[in-house]
PDB file of N, CA and C in Angstrom:
ATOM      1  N   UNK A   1       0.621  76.036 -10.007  1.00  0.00           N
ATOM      2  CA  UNK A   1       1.087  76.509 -11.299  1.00  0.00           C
ATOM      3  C   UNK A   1       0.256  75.800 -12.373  1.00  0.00           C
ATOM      4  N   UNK A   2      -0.384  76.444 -13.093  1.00  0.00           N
ATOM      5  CA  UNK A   2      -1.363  75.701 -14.807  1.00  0.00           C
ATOM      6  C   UNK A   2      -0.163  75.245 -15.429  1.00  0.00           C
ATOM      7  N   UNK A   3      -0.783  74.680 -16.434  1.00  0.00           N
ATOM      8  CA  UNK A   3       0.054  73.942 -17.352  1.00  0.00           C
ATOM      9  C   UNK A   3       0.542  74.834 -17.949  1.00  0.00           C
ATOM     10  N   UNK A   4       0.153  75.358 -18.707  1.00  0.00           N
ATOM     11  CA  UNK A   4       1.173  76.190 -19.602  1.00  0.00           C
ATOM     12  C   UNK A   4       2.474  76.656 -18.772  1.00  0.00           C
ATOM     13  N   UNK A   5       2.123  77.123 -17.773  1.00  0.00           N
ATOM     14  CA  UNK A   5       3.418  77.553 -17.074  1.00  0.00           C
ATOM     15  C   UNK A   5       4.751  77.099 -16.859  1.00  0.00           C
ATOM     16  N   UNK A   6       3.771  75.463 -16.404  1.00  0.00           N
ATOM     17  CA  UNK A   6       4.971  74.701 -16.183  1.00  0.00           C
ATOM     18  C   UNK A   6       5.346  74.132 -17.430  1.00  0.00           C
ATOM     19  N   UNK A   7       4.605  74.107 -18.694  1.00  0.00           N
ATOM     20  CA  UNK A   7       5.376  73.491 -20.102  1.00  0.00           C
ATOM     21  C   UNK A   7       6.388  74.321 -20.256  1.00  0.00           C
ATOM     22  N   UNK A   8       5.981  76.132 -20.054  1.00  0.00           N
ATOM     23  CA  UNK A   8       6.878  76.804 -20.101  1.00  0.00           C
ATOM     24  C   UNK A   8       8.604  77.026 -19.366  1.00  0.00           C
ATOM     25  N   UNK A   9       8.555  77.023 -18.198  1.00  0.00           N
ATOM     26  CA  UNK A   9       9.008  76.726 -17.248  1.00  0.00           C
ATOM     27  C   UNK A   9       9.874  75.400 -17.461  1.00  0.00           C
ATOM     28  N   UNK A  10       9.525  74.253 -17.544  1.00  0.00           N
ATOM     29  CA  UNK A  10      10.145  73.023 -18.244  1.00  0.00           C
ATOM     30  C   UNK A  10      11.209  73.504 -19.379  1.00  0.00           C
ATOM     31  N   UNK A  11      10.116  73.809 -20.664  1.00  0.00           N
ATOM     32  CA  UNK A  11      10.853  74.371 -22.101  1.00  0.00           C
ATOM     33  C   UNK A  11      11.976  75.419 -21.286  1.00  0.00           C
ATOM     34  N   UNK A  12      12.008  76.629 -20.875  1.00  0.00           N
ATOM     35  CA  UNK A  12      13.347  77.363 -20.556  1.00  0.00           C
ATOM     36  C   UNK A  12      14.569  76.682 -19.863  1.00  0.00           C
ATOM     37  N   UNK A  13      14.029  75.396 -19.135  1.00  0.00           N
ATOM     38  CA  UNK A  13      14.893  74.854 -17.782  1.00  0.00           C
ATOM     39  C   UNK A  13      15.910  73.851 -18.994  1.00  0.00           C
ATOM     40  N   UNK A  14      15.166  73.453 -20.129  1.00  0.00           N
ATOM     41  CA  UNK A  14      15.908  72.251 -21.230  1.00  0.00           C
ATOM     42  C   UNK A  14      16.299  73.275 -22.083  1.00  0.00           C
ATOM     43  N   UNK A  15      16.350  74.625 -22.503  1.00  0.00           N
ATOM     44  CA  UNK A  15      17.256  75.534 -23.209  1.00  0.00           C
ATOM     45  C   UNK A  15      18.370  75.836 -22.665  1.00  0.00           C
ATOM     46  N   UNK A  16      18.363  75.794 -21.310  1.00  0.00           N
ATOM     47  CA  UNK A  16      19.060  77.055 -20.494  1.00  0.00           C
ATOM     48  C   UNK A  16      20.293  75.924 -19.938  1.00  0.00           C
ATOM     49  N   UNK A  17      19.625  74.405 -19.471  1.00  0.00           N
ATOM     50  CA  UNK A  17      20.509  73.524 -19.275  1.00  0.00           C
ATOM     51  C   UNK A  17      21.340  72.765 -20.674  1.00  0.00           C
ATOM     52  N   UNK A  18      21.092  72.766 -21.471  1.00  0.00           N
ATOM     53  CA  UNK A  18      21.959  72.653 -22.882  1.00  0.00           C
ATOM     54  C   UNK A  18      23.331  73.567 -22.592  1.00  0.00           C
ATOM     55  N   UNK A  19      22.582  74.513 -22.369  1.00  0.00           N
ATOM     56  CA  UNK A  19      23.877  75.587 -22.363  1.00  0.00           C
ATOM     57  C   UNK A  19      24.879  75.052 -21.416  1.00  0.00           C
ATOM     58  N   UNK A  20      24.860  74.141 -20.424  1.00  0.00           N
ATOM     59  CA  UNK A  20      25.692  74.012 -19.022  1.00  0.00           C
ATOM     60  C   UNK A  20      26.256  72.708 -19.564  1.00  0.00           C
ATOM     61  N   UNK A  21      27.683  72.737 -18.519  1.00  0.00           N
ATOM     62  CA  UNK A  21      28.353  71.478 -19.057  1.00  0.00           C
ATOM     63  C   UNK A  21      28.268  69.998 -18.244  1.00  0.00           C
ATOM     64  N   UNK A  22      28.315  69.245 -18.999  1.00  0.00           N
ATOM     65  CA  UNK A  22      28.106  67.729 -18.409  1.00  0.00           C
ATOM     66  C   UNK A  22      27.554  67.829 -17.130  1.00  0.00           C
ATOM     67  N   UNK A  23      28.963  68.101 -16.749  1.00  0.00           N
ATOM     68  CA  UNK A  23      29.158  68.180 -15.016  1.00  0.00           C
ATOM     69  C   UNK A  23      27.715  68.862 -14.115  1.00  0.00           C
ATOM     70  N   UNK A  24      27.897  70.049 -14.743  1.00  0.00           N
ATOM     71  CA  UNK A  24      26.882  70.684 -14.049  1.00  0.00           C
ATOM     72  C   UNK A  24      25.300  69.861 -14.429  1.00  0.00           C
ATOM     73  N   UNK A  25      24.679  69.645 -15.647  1.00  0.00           N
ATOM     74  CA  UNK A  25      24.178  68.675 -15.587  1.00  0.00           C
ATOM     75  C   UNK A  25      23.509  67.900 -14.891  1.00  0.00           C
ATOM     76  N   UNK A  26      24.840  66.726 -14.540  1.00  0.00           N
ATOM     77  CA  UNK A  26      24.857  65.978 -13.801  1.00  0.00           C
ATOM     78  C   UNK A  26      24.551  66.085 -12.044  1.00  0.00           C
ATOM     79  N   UNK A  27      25.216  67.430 -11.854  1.00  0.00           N
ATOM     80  CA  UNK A  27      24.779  67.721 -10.660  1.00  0.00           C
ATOM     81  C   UNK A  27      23.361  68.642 -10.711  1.00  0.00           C
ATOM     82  N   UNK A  28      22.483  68.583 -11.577  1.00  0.00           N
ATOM     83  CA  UNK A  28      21.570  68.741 -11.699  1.00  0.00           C
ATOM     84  C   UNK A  28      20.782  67.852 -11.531  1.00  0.00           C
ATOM     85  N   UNK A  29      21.027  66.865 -12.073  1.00  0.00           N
ATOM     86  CA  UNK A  29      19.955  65.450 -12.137  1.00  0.00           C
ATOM     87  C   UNK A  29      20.167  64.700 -10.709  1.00  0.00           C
ATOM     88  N   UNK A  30      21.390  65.159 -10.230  1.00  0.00           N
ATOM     89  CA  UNK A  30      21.625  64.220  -8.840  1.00  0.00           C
ATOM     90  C   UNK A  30      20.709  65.273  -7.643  1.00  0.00           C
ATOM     91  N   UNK A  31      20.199  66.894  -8.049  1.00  0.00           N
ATOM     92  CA  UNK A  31      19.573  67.370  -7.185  1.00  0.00           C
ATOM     93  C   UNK A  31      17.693  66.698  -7.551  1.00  0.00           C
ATOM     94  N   UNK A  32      17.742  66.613  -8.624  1.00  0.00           N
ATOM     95  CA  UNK A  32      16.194  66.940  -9.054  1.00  0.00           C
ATOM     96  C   UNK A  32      16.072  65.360  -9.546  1.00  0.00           C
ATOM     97  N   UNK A  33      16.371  64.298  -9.911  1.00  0.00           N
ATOM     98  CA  UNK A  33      16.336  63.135 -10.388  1.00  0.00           C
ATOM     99  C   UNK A  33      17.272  62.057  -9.944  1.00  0.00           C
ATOM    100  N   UNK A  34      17.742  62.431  -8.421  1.00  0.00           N
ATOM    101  CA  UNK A  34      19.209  61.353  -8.017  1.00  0.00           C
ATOM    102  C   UNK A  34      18.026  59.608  -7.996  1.00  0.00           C
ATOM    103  N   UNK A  35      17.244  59.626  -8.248  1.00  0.00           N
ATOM    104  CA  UNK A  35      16.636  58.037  -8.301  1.00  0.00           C
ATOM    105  C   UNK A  35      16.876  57.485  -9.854  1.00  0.00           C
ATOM    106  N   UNK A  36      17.306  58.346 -10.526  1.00  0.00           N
ATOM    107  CA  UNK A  36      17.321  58.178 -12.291  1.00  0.00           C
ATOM    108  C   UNK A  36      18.435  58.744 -12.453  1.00  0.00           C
ATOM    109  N   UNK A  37      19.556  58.480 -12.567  1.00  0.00           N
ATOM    110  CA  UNK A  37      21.050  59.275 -12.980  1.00  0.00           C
ATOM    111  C   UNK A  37      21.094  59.041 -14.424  1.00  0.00           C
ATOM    112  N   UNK A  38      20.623  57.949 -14.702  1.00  0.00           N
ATOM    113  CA  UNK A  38      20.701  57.552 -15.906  1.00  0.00           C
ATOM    114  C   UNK A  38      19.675  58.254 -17.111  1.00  0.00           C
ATOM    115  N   UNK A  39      18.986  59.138 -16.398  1.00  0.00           N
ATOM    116  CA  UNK A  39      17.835  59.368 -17.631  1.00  0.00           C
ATOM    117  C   UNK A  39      18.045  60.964 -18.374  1.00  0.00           C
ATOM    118  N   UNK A  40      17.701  61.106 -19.280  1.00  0.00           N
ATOM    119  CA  UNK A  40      18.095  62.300 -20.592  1.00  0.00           C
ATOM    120  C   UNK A  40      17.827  63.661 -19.306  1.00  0.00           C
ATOM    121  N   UNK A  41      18.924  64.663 -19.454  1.00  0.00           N
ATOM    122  CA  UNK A  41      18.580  65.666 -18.545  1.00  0.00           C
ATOM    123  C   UNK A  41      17.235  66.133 -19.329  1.00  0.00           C
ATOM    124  N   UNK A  42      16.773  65.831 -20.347  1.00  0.00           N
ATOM    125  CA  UNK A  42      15.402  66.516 -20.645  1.00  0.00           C
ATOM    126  C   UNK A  42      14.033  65.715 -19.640  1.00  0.00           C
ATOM    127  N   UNK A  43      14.184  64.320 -19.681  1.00  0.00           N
ATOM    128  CA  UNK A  43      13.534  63.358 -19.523  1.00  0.00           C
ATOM    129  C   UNK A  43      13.656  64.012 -17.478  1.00  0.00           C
ATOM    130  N   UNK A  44      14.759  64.295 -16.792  1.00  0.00           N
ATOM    131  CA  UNK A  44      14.850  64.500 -15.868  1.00  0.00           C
ATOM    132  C   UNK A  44      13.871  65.348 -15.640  1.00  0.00           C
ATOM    133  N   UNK A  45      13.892  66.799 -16.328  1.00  0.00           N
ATOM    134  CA  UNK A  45      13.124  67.899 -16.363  1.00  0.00           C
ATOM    135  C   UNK A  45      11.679  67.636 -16.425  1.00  0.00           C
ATOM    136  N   UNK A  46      11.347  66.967 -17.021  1.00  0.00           N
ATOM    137  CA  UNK A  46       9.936  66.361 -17.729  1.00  0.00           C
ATOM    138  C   UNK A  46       8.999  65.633 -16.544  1.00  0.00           C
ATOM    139  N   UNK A  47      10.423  64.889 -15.494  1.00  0.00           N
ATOM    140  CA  UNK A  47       9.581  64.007 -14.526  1.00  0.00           C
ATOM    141  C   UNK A  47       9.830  64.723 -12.783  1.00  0.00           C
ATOM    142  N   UNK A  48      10.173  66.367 -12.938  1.00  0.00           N
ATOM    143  CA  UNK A  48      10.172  67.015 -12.024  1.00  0.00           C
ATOM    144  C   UNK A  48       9.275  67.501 -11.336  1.00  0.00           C
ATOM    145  N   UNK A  49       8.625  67.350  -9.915  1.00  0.00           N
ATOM    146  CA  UNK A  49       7.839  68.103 -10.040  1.00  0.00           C
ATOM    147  C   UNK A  49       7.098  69.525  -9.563  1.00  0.00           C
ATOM    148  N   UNK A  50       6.037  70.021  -9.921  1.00  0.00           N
ATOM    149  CA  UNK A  50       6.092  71.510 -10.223  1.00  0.00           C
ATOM    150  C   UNK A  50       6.373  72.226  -9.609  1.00  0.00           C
ATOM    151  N   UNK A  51       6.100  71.705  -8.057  1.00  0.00           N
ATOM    152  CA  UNK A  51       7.055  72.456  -7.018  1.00  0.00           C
ATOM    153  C   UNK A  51       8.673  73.165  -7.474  1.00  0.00           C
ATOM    154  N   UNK A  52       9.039  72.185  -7.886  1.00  0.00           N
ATOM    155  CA  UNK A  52      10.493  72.279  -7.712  1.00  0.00           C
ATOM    156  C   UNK A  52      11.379  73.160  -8.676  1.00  0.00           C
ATOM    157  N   UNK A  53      10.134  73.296  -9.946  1.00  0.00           N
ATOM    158  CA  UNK A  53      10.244  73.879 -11.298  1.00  0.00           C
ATOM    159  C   UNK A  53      10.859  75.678 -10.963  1.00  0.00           C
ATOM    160  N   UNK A  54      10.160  76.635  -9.955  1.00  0.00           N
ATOM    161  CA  UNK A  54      10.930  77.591  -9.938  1.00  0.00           C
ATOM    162  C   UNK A  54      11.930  77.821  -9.451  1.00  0.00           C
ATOM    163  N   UNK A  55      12.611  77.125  -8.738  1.00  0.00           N
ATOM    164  CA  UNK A  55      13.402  77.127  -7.487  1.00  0.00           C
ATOM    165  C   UNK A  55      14.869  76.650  -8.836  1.00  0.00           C
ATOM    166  N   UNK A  56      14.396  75.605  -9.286  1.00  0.00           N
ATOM    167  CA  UNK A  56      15.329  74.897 -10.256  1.00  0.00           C
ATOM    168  C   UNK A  56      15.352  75.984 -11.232  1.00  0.00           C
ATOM    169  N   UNK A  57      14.769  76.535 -11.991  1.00  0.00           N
ATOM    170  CA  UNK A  57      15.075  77.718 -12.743  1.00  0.00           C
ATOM    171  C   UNK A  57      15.991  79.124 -12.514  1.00  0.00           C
ATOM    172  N   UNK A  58      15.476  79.358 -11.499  1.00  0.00           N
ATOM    173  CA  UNK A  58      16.687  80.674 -10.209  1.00  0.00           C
ATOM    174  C   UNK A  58      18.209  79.960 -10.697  1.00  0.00           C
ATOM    175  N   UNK A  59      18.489  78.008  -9.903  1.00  0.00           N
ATOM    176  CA  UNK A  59      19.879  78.091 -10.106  1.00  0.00           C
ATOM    177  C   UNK A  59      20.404  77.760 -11.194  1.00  0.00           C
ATOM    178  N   UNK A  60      19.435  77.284 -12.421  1.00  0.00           N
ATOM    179  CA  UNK A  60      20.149  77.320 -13.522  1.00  0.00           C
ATOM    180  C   UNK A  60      20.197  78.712 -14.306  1.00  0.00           C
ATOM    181  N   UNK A  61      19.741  79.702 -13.592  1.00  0.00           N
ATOM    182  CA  UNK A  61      19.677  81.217 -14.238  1.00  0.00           C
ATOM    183  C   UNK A  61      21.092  81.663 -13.563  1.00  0.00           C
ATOM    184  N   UNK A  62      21.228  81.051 -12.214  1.00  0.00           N
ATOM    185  CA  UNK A  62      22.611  81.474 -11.893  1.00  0.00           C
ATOM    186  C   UNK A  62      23.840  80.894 -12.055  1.00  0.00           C
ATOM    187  N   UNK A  63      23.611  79.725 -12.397  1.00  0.00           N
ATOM    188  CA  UNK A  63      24.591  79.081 -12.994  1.00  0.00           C
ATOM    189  C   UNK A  63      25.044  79.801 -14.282  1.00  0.00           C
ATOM    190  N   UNK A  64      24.516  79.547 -15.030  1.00  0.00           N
ATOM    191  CA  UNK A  64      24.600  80.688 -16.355  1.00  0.00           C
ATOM    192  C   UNK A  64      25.371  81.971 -16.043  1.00  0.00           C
ATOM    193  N   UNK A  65      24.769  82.455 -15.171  1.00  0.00           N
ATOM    194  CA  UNK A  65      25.369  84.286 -15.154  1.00  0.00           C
ATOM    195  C   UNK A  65      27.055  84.010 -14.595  1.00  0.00           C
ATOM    196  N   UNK A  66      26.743  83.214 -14.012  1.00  0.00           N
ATOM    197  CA  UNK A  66      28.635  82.328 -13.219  1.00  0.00           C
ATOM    198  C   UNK A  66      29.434  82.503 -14.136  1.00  0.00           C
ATOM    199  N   UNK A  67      28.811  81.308 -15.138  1.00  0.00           N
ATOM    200  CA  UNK A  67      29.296  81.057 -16.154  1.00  0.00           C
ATOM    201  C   UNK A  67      29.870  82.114 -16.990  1.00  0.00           C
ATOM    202  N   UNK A  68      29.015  83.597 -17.276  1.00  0.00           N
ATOM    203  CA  UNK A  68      29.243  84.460 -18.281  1.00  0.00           C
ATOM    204  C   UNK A  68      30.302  85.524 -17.389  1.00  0.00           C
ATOM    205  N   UNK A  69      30.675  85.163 -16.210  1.00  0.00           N
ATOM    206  CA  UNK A  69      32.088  86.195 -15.828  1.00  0.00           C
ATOM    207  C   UNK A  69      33.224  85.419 -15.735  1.00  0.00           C
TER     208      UNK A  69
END
C-alpha cells in the first residue's frame, strides 16, 4: 500500500473510530495496540501497521453499521 493510501486509510480509521464508544475503542486498541493500552486511539492508529490497516477498517465499518440498527 503507498503512502497516501495508508494516510488515507489511517485518516478514515480516526473519523470513523471517534464515532464508537470508549468501550469499543478500547477493544480496539487491545486488538491493534494491546502492548500500549495506554496510548491516544489516534496515536494507536498511527503506530499500526499497514498490513493491518484494511482488515481494521472492514470492522470499524461494521461496527458502525451495528451501531446504526
Amino acid at each position: 500500500m503507498n503512502n497516501q493510501l495508508q494516510n488515507y486509510a489511517r485518516k478514515i480509521l480516526k473519523e470513523n473510530l471517534a464515532k464508537c464508544t470508549d468501550r469499543q475503542q478500547l477493544l480496539f486498541k487491545q486488538m491493534y495496540s494491546h502492548s500500549n493500552l495506554g496510548a491516544s486511539i489516534n496515536d494507536a492508529i498511527d503506530l499500526m501497521p499497514e498490513e493491518k490497516l484494511d482488515w481494521a477498517m472492514q470492522q470499524v465499518e461494521r461496527t458502525l453499521a451495528e451501531k446504526a440498527i
